[in-house]
N, C-alpha and C. Protein backbone atom coordinates (compact mmCIF):
# COMPACT_ATOMS: atom_id res chain seq x y z
N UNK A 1 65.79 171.59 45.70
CA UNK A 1 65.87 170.28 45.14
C UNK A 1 65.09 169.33 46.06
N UNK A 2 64.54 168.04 45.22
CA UNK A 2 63.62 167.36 46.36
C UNK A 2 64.35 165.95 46.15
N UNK A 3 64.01 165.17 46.94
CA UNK A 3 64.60 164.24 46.43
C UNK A 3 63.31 162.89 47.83
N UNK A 4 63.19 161.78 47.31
CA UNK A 4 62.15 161.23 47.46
C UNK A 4 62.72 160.13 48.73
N UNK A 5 62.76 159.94 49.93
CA UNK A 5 63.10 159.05 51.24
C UNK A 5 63.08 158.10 50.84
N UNK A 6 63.12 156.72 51.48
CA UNK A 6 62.66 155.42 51.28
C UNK A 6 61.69 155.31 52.28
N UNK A 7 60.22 154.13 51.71
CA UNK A 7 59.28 154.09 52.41
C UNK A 7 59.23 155.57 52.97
N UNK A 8 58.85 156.51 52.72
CA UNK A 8 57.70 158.17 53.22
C UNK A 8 57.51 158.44 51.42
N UNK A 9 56.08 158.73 52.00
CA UNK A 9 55.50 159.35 50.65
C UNK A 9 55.58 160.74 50.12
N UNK A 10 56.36 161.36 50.90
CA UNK A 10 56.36 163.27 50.91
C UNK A 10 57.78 163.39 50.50
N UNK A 11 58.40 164.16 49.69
CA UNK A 11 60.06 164.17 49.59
C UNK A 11 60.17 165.22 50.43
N UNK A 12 61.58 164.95 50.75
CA UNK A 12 62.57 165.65 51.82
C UNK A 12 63.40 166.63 51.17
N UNK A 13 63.26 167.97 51.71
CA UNK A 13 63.59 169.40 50.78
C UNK A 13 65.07 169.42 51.47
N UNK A 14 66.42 169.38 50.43
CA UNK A 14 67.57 169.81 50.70
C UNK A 14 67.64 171.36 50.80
N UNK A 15 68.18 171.71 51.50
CA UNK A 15 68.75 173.09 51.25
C UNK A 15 69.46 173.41 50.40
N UNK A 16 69.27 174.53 49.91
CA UNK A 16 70.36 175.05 48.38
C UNK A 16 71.16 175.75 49.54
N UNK A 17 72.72 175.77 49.25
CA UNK A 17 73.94 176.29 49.23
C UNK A 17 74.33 177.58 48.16
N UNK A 18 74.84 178.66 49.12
CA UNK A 18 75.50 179.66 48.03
C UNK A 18 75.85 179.29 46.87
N UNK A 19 76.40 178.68 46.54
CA UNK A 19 76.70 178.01 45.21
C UNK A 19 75.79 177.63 44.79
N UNK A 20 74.69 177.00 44.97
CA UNK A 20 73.82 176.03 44.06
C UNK A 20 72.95 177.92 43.46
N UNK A 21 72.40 178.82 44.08
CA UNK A 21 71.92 180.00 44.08
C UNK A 21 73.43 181.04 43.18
N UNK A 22 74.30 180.96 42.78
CA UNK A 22 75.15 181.32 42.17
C UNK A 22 75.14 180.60 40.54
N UNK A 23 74.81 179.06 40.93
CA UNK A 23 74.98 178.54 39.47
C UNK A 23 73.61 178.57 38.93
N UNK A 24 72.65 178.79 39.16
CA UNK A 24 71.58 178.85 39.25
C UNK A 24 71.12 180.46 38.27
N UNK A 25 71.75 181.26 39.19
CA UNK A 25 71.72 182.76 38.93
C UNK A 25 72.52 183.03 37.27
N UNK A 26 73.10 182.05 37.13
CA UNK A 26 74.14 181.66 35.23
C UNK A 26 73.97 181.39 34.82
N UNK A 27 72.57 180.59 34.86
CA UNK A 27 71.77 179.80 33.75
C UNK A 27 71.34 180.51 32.63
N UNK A 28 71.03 182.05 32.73
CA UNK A 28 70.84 182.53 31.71
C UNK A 28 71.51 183.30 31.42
N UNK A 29 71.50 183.24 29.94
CA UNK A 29 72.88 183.97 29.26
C UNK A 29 73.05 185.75 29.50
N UNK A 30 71.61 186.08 29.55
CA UNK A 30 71.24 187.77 29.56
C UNK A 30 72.29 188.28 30.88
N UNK A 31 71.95 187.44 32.16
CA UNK A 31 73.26 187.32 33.34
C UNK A 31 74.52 187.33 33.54
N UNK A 32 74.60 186.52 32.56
CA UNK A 32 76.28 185.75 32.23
C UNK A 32 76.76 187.58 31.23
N UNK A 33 75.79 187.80 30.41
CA UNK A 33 76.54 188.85 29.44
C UNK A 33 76.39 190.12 30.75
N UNK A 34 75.54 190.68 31.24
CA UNK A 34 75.87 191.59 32.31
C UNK A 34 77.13 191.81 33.38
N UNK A 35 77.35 190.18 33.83
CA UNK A 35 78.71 190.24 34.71
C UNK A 35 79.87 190.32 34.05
N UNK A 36 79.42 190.06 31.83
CA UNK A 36 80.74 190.09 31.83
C UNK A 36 80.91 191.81 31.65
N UNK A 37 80.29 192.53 31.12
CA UNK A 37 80.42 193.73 30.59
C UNK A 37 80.74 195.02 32.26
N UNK A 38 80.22 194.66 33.40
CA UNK A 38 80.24 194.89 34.59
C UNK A 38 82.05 194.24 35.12
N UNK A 39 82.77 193.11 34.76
CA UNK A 39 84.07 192.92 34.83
C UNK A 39 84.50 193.95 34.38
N UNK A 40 84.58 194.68 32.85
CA UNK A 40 85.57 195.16 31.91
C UNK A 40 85.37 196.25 32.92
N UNK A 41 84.40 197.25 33.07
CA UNK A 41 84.01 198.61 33.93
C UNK A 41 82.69 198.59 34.47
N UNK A 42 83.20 199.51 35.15
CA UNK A 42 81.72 200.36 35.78
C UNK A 42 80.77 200.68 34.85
N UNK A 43 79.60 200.04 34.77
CA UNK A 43 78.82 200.86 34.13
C UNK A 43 77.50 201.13 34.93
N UNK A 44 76.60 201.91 34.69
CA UNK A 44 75.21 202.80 34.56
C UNK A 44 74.40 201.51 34.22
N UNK A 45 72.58 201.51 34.90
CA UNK A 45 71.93 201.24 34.13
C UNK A 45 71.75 201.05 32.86
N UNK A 46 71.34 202.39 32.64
CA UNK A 46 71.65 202.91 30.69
C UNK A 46 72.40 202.14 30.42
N UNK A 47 73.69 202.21 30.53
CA UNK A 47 75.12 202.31 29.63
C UNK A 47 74.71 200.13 29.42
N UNK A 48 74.13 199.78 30.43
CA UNK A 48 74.39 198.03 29.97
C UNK A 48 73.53 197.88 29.58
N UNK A 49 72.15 198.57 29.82
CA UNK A 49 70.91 198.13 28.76
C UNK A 49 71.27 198.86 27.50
N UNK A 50 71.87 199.92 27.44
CA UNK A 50 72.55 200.50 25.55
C UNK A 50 73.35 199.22 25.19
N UNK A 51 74.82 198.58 25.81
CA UNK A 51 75.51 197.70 25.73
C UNK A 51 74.68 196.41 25.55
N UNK A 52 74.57 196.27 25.77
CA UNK A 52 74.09 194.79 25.79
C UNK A 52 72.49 195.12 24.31
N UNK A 53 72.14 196.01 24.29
CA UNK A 53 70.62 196.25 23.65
C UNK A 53 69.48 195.40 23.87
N UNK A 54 69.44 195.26 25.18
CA UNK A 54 68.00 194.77 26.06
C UNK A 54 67.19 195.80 26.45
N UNK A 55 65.81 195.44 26.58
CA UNK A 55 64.84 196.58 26.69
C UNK A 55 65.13 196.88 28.44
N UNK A 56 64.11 197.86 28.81
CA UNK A 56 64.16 198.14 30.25
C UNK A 56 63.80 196.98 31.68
N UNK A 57 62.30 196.39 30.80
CA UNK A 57 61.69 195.34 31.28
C UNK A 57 62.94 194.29 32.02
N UNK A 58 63.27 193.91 30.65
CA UNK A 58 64.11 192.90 30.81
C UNK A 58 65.51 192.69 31.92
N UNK A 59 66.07 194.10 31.56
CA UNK A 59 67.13 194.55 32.39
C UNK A 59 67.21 194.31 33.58
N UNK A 60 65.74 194.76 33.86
CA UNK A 60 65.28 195.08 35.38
C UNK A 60 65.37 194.15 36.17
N UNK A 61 64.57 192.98 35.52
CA UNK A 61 64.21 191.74 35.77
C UNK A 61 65.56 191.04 36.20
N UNK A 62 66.48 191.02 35.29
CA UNK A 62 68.27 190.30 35.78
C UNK A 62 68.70 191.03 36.74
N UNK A 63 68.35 192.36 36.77
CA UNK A 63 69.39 192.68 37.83
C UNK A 63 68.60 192.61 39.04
N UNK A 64 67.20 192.69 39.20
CA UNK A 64 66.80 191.84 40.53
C UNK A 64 66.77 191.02 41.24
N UNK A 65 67.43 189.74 39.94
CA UNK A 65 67.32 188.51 40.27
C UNK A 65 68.32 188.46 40.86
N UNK A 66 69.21 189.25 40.01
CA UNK A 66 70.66 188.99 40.97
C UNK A 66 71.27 189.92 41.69
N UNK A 67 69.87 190.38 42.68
CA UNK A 67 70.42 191.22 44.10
C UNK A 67 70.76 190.13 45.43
């Protein structure tokens, strides 16, 4: 997040907090449906890209984001 000083022309970079990188990581729903299906059980690769019916690409992509 940036946010702009008084009198300096460059903004001043806050640090993100665990949390801000947690709510962040929920913004998309493809996420939100993985942690929930990952609550009920254990599952497999497979078994949440079958569950959910997202391609591989895609899969991949969420669950990297949210290593």
């Amino acid at each position: 997040m940036r946010i702009m000083r008084k009198n300096k022309t460059q903004p001043e970079e806050i640090p993100t907090s665990k949390e801000d990188e947690i709510f962040k990581l929920l913004t998309h729903q493809t996420r939100r449906n993985i942690i929930k299906v990952l609550g009920e059980r254990d599952l497999t690769f497979s078994q949440i890209k079958r569950n959910l019916e997202i391609d591989s690409p895609t899969h991949s992509y969420h669950l990297k984001s949210m290593n």
